[in-house]
N, C-alpha and C. Protein backbone atom coordinates (compact mmCIF):
# COMPACT_ATOMS: atom_id res chain seq x y z
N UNK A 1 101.06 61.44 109.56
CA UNK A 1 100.05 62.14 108.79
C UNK A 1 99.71 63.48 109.46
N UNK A 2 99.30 63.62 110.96
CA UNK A 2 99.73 64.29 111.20
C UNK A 2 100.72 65.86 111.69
N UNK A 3 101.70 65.28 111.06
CA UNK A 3 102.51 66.04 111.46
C UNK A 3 102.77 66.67 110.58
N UNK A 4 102.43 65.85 109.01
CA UNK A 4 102.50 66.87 107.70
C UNK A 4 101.26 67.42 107.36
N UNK A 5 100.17 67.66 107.90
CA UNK A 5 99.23 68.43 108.06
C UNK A 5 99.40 69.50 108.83
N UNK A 6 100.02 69.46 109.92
CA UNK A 6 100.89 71.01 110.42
C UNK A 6 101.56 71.43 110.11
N UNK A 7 102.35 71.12 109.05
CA UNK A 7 103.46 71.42 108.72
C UNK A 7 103.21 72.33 107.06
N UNK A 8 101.88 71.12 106.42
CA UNK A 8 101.29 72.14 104.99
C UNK A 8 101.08 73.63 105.52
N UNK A 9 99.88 73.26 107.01
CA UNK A 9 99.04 74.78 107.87
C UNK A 9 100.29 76.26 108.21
N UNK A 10 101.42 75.09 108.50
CA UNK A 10 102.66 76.18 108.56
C UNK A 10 103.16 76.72 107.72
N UNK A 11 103.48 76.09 106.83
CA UNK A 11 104.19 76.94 105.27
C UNK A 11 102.97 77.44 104.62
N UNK A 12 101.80 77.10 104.97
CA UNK A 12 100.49 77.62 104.18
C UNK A 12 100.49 79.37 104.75
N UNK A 13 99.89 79.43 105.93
CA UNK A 13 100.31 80.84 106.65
C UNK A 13 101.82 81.54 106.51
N UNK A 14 102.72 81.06 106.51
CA UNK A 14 103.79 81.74 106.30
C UNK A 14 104.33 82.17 104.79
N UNK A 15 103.80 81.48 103.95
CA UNK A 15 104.00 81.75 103.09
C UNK A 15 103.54 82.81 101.92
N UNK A 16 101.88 82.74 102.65
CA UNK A 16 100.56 83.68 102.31
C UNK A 16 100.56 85.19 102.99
N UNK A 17 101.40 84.93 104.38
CA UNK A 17 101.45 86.33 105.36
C UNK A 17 99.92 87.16 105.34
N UNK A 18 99.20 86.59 105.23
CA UNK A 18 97.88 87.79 105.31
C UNK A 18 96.95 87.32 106.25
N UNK A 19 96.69 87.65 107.05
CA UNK A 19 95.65 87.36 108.07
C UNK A 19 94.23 87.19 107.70
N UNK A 20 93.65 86.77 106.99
CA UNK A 20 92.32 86.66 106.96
C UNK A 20 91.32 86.47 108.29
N UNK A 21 91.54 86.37 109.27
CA UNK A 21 90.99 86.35 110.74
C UNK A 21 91.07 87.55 110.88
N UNK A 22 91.97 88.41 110.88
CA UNK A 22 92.56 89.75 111.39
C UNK A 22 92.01 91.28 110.58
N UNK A 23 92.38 90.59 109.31
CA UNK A 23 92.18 92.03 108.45
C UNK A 23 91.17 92.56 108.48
N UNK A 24 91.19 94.01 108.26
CA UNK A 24 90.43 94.81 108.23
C UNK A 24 89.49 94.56 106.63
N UNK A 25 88.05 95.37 106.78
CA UNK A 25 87.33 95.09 105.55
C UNK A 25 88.39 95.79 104.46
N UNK A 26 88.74 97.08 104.60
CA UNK A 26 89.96 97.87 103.93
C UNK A 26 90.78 96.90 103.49
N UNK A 27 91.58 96.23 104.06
CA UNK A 27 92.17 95.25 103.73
C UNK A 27 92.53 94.24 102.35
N UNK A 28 91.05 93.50 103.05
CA UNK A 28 90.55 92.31 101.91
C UNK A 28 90.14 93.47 100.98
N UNK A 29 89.58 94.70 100.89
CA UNK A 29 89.13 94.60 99.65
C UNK A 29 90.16 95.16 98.64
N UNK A 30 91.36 95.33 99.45
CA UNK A 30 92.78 95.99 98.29
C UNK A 30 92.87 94.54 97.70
N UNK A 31 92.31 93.01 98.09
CA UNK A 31 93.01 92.22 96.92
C UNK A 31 92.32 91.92 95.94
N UNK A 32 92.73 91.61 94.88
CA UNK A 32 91.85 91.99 93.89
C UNK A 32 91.39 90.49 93.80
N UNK A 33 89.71 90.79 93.22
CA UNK A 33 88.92 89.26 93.53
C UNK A 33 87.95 89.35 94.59
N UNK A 34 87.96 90.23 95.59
CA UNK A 34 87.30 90.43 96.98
C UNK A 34 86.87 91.95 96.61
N UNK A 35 85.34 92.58 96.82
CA UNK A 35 85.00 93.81 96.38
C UNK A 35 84.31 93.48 98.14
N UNK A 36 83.63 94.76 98.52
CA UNK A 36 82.74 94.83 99.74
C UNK A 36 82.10 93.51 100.15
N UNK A 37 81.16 92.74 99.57
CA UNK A 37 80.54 91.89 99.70
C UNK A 37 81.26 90.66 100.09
N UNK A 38 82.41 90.39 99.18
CA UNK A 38 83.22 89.17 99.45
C UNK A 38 83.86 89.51 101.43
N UNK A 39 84.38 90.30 100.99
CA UNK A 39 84.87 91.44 102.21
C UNK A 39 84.36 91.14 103.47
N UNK A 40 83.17 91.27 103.36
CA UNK A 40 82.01 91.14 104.73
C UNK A 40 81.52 89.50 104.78
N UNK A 41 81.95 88.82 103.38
CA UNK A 41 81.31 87.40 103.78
C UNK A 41 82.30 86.63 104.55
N UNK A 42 83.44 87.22 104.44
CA UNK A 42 84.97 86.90 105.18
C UNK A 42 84.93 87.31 106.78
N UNK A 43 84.58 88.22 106.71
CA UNK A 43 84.21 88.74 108.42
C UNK A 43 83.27 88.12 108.63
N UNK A 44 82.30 87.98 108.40
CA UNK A 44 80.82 87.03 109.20
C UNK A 44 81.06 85.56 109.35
N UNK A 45 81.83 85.14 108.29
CA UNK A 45 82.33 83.58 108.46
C UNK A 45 83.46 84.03 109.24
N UNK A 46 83.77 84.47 109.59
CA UNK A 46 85.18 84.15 110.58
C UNK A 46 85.17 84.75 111.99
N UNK A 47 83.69 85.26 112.21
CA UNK A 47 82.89 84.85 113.73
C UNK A 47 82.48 84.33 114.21
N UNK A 48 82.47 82.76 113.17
CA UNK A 48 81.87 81.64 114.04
C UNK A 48 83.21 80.47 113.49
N UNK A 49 84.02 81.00 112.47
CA UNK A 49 84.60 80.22 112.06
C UNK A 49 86.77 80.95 111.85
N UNK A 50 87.18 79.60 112.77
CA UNK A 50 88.93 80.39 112.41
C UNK A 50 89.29 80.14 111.17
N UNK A 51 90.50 80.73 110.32
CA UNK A 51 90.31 80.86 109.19
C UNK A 51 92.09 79.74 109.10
N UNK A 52 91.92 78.72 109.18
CA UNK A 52 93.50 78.45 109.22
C UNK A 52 93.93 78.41 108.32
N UNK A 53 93.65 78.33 106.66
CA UNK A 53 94.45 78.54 105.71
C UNK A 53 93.47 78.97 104.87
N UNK A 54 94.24 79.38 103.46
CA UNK A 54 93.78 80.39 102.19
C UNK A 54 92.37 79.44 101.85
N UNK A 55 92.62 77.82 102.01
CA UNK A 55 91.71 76.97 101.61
C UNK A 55 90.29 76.89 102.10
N UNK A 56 90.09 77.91 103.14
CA UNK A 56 88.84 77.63 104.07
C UNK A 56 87.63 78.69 103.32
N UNK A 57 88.58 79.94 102.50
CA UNK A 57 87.74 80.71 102.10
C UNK A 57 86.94 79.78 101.12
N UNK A 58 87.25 78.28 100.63
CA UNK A 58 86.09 77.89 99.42
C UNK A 58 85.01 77.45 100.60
N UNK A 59 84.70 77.46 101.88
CA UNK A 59 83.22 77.39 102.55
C UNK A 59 82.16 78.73 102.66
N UNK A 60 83.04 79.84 101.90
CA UNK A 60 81.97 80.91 101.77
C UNK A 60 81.22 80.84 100.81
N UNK A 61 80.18 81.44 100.92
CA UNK A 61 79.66 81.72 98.88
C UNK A 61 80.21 82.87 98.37
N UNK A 62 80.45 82.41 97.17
CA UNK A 62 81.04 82.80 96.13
C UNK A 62 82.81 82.95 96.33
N UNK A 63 83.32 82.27 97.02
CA UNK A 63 84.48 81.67 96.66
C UNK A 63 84.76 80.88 96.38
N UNK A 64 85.71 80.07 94.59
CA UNK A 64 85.55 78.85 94.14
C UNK A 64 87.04 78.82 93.84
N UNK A 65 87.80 77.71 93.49
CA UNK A 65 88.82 77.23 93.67
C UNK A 65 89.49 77.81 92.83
N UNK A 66 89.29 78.90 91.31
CA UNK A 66 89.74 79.81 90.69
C UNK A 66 90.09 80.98 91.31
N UNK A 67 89.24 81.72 92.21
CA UNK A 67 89.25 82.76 92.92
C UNK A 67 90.38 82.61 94.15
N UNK A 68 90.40 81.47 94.46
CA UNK A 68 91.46 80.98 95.89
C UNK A 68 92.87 80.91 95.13
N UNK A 69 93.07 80.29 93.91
CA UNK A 69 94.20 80.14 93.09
C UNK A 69 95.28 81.59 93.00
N UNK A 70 94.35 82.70 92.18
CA UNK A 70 94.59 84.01 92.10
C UNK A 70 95.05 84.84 93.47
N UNK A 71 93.48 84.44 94.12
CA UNK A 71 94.94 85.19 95.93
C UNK A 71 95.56 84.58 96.14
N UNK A 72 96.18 83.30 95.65
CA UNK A 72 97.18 82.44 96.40
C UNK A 72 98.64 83.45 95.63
N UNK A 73 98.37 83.77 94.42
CA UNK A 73 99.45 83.85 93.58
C UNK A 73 99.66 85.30 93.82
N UNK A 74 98.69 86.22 94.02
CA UNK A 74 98.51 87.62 94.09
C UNK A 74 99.18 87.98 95.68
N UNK A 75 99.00 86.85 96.58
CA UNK A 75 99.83 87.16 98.28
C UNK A 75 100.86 86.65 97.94
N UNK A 76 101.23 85.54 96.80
CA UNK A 76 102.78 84.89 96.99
C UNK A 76 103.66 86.14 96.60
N UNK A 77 103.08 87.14 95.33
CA UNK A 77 103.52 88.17 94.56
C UNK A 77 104.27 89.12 95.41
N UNK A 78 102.98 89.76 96.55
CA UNK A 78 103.42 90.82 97.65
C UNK A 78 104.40 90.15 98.84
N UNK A 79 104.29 88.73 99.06
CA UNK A 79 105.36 88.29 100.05
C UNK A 79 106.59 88.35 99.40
N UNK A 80 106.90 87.88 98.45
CA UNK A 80 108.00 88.09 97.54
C UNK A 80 108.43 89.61 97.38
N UNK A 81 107.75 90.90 97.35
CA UNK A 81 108.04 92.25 97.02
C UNK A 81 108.67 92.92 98.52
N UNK A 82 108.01 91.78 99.45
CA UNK A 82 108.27 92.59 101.11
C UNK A 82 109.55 91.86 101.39
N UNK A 83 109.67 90.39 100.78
CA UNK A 83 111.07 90.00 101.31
C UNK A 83 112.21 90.89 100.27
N UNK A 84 112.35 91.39 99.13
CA UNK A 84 113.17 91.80 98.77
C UNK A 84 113.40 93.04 99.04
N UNK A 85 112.43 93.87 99.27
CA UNK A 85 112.48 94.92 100.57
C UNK A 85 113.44 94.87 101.07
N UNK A 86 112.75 93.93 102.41
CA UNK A 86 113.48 93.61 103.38
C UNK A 86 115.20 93.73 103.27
N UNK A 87 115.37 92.89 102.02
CA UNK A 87 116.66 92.38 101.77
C UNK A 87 117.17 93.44 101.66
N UNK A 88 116.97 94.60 100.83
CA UNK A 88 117.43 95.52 100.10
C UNK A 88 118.07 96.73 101.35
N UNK A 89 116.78 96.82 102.24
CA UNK A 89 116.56 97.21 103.28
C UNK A 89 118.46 96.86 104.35
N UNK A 90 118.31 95.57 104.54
CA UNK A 90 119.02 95.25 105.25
C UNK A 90 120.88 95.38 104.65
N UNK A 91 120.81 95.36 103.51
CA UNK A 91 122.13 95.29 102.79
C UNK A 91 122.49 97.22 102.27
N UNK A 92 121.66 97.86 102.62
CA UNK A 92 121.68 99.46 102.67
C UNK A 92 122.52 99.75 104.24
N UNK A 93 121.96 99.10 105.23
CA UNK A 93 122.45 98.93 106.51
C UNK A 93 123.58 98.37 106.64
N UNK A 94 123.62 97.04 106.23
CA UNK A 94 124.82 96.93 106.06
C UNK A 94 126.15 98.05 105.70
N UNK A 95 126.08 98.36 104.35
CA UNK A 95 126.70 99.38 103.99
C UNK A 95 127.08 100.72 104.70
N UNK A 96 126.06 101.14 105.29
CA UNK A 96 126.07 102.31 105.16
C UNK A 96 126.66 102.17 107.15
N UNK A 97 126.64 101.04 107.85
CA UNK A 97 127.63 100.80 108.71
C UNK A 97 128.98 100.61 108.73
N UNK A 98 129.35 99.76 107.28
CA UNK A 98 130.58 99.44 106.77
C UNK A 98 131.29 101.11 106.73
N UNK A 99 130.50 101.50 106.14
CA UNK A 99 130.97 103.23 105.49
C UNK A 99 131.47 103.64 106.90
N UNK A 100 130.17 103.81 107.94
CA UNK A 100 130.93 104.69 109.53
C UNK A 100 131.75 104.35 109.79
N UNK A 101 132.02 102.49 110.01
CA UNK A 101 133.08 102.11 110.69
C UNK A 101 134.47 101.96 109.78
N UNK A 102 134.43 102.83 108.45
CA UNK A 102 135.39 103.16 108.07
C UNK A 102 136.44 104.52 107.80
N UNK A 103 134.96 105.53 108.27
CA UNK A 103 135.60 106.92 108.31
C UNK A 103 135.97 106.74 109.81
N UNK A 104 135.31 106.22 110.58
CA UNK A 104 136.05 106.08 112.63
C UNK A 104 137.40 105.67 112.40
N UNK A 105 137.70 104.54 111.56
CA UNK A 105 138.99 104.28 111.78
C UNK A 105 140.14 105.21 111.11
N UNK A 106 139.58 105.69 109.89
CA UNK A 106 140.42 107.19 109.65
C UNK A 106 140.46 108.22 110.55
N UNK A 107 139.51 108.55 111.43
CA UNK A 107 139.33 109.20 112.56
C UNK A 107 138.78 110.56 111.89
N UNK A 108 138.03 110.73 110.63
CA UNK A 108 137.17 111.54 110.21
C UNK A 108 135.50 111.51 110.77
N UNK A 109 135.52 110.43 111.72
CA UNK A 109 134.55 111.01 112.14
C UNK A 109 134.31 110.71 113.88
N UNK A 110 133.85 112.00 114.80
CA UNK A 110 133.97 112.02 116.05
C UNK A 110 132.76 111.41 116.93
């Protein structure tokens, strides 16, 4: 039991990528659902309190299990936009190594 309770906490954070302990008020308030107020009730609860998953924000006021749903889906959205990035990112590199190490072996390039 256990061990799949660390294991939800793990794919819960990794999957969400957003620090709610960490972020700046700037931050929280780019997601939409969180204006100033929510913003600051997130920082004051998370000076007496660690934030280990998306689920802890329903002990603030005025966060209710609709509002937690929406950032769940709104961070899955942007983790999804940064991994294909990423991807896109990495397969440009690819290429564009393939390319050098094919004009070197023509010896067009010094």
């Amino acid at each position: 039991m256990k061990k799949l309770l660390v294991l939800v906490l793990f794919l819960t954070s990794t999957v969400f990528a957003f620090d709610f302990n960490t972020a700046s008020k700037k931050a929280l308030t780019q997601l939409k659902g969180i204006g100033a107020k929510k913003a600051e009730a997130i920082i004051q609860y998370r000076k007496k309190h660690k934030i280990k998953s998306i689920d802890d924000l329903k002990n603030i006021k005025g966060f209710n299990s609709k509002l937690i749903d929406k950032l769940k889906k709104q961070l899955q959205k942007k983790n999804r936009f940064k991994k294909q990035l990423k991807n896109k990112k990495k397969n440009m590199n690819k290429k564009m190594s393939s390319k050098k190490d094919s004009l070197k072996s023509k010896g067009k390039m010094f």
